[in-house]
C-alpha atoms as a PDB file:
ATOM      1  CA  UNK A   1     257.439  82.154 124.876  1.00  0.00           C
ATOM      2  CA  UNK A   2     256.999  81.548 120.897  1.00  0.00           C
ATOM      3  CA  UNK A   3     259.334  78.559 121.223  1.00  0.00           C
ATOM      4  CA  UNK A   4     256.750  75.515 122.118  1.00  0.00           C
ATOM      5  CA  UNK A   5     259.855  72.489 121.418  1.00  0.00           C
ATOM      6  CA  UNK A   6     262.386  71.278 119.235  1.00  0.00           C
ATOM      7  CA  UNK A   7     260.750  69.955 115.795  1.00  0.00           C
ATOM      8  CA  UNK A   8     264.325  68.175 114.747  1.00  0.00           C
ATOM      9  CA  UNK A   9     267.766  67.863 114.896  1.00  0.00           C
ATOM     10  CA  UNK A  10     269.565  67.583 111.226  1.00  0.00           C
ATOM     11  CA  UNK A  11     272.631  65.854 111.001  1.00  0.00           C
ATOM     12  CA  UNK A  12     275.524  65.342 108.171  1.00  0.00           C
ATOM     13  CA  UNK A  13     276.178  61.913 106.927  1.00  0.00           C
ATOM     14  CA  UNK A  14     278.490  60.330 104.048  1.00  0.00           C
ATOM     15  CA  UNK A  15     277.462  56.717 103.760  1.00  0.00           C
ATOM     16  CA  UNK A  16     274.021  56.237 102.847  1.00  0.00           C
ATOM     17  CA  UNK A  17     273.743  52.700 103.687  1.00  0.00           C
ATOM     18  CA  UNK A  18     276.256  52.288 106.718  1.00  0.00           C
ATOM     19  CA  UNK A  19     273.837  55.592 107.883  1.00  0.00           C
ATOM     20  CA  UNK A  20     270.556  54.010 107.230  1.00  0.00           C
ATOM     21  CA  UNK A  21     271.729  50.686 108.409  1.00  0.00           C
ATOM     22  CA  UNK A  22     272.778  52.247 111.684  1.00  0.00           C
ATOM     23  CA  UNK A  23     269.995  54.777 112.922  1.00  0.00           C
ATOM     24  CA  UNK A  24     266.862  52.573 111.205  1.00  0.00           C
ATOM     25  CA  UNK A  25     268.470  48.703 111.619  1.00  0.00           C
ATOM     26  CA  UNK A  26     270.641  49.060 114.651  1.00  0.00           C
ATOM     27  CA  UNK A  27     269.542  52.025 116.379  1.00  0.00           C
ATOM     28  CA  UNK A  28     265.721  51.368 115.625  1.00  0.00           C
ATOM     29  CA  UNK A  29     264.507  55.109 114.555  1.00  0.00           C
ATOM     30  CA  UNK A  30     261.322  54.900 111.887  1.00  0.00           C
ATOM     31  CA  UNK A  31     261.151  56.289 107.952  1.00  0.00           C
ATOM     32  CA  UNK A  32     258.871  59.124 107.627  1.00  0.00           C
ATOM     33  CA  UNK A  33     260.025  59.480 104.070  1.00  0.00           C
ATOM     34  CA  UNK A  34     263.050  59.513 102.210  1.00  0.00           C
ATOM     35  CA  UNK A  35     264.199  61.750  99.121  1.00  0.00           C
ATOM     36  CA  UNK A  36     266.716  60.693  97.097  1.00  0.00           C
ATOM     37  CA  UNK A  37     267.754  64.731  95.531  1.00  0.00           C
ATOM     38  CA  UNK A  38     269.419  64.802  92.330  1.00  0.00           C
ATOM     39  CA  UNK A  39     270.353  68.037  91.978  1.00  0.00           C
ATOM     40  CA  UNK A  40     272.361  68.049  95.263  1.00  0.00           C
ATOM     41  CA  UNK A  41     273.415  64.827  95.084  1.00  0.00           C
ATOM     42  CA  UNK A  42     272.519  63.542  98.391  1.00  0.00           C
ATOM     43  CA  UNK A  43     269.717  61.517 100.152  1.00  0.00           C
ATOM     44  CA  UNK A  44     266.809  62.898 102.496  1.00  0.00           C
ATOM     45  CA  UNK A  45     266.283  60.792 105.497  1.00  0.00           C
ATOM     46  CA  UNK A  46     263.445  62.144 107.960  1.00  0.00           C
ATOM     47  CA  UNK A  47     263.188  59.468 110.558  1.00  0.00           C
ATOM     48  CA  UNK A  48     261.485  59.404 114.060  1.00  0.00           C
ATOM     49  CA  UNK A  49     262.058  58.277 117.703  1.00  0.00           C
ATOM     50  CA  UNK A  50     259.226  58.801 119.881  1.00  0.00           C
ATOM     51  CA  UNK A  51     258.150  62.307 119.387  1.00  0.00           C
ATOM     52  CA  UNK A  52     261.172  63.477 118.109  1.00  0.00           C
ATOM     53  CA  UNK A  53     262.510  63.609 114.654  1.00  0.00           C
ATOM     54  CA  UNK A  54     265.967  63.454 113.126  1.00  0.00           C
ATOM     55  CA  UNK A  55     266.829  64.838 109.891  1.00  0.00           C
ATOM     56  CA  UNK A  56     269.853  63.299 108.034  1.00  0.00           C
ATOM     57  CA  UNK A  57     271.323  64.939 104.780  1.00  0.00           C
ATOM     58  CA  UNK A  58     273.827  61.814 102.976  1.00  0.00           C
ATOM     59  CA  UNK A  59     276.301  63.220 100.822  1.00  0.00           C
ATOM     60  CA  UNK A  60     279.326  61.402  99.827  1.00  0.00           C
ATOM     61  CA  UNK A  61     281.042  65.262  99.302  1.00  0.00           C
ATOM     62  CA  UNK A  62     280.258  66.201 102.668  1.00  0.00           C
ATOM     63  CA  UNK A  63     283.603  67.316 104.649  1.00  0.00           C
ATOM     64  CA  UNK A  64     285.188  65.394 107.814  1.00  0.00           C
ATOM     65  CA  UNK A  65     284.152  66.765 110.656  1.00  0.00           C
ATOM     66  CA  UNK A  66     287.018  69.262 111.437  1.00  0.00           C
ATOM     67  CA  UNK A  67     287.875  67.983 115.176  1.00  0.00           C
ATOM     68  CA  UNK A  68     286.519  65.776 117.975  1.00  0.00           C
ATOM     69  CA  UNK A  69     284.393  66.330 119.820  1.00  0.00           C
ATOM     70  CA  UNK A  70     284.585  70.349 120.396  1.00  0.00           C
ATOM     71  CA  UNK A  71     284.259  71.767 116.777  1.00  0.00           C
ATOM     72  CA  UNK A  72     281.261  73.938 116.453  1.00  0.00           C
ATOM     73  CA  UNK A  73     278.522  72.625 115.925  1.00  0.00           C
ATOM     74  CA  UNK A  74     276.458  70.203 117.131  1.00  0.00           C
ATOM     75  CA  UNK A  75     278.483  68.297 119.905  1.00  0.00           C
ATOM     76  CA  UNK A  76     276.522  65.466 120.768  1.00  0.00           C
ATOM     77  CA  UNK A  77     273.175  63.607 120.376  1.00  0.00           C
ATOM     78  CA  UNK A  78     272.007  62.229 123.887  1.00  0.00           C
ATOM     79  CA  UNK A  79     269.540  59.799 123.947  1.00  0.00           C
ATOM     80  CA  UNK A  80     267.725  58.854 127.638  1.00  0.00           C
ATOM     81  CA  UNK A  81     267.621  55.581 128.437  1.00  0.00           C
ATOM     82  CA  UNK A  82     265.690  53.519 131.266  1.00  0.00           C
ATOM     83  CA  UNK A  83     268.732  50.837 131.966  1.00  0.00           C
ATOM     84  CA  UNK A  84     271.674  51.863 130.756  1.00  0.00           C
ATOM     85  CA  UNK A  85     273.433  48.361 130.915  1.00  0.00           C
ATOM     86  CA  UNK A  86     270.459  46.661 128.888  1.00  0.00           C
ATOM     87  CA  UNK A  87     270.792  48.963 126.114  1.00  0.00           C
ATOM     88  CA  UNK A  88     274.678  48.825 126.121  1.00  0.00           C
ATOM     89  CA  UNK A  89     274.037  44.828 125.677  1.00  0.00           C
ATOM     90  CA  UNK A  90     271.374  44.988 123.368  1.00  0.00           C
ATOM     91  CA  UNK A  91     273.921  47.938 121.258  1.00  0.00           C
ATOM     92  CA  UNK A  92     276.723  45.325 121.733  1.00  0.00           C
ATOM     93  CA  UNK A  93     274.626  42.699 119.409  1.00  0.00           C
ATOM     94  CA  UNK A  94     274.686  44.949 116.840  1.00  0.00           C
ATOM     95  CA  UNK A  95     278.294  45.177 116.503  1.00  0.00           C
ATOM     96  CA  UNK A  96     278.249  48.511 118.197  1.00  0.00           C
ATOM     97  CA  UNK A  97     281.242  49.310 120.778  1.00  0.00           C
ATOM     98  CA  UNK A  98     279.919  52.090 123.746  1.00  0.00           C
ATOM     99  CA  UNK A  99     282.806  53.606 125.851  1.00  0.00           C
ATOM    100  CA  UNK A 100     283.255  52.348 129.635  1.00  0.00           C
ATOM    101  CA  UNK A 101     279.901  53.642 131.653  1.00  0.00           C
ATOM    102  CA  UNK A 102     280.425  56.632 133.925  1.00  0.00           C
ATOM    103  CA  UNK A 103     279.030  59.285 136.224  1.00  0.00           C
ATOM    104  CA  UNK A 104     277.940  62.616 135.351  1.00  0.00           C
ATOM    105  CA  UNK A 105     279.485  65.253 137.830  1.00  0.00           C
ATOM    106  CA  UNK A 106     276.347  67.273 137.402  1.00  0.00           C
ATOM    107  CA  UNK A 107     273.210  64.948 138.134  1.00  0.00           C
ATOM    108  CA  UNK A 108     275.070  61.690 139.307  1.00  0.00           C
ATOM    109  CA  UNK A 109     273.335  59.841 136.776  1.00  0.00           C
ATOM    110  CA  UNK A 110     275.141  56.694 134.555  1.00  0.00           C
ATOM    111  CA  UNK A 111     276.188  57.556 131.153  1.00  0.00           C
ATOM    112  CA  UNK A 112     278.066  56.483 128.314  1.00  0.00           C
ATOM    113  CA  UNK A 113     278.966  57.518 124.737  1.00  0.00           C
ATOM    114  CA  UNK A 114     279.156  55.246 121.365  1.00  0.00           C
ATOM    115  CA  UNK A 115     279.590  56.793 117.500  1.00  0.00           C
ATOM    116  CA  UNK A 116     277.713  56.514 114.349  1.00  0.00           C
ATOM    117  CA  UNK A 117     279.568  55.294 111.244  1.00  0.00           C
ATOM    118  CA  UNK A 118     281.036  59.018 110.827  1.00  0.00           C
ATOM    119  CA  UNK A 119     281.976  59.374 114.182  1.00  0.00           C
ATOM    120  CA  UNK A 120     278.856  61.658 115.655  1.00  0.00           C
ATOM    121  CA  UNK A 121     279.415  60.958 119.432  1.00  0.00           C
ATOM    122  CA  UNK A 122     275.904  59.498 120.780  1.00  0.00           C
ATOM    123  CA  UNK A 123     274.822  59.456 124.325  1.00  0.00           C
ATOM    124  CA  UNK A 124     273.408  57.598 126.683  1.00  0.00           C
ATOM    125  CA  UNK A 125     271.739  58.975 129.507  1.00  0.00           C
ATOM    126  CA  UNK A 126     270.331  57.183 132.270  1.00  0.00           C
END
């Protein structure tokens, strides 16, 4: 197969610092760089989370996503988690609200959902 993994997953944003402030402050992802592009008038954010990288595009144009969740597109961001309760805690000191935990149907495993300041649902896996 020519396919060896995913290199990133690009998302649309339309705050740049309720966006920064939530995937580098809260969330904890790392810079890799950051380019501020004139002539589209929108910010560059490459950031990383273990071995994986997300690429956010911040443009105050950009249009509302055009229904929840099942517009095409991406659907949802899952991220797995160890203890699901610990991070919902540690999410809840940063002001961020997660849905009521539940079980998947398909692997029995705990998960949950909360949203980024445009309303991207996020996963948690356990």
């Amino acid at each position: 197969m020519f396919f060896e993994h995913i290199h990133h997953i690009a998302i649309n944003c339309s705050n740049y610092q309720k966006t920064k402030e939530f995937y580098v402050e809260k969330i904890g992802f790392e810079i890799i760089r950051e380019n501020h592009r004139e002539e589209k008038n929108d910010v560059k954010l490459d950031l990383k989370l273990g071995n994986h990288e997300l690429e956010i595009f911040i443009s105050p144009n950009a249009p509302k996503r055009p229904s929840y969740p099942e517009a095409l597109g991406l659907r949802h961001l899952a991220f797995k988690v160890e203890n699901i309760e610990e991070v919902i805690a540690f999410l809840n000191t940063k002001e961020i609200e997660c849905e009521p935990i539940r079980i998947d149907t398909f692997t029995g495993e705990k998960m949950t959902f909360f949203f980024d300041p445009d309303g991207l649902p996020l996963e948690l896996h356990e």
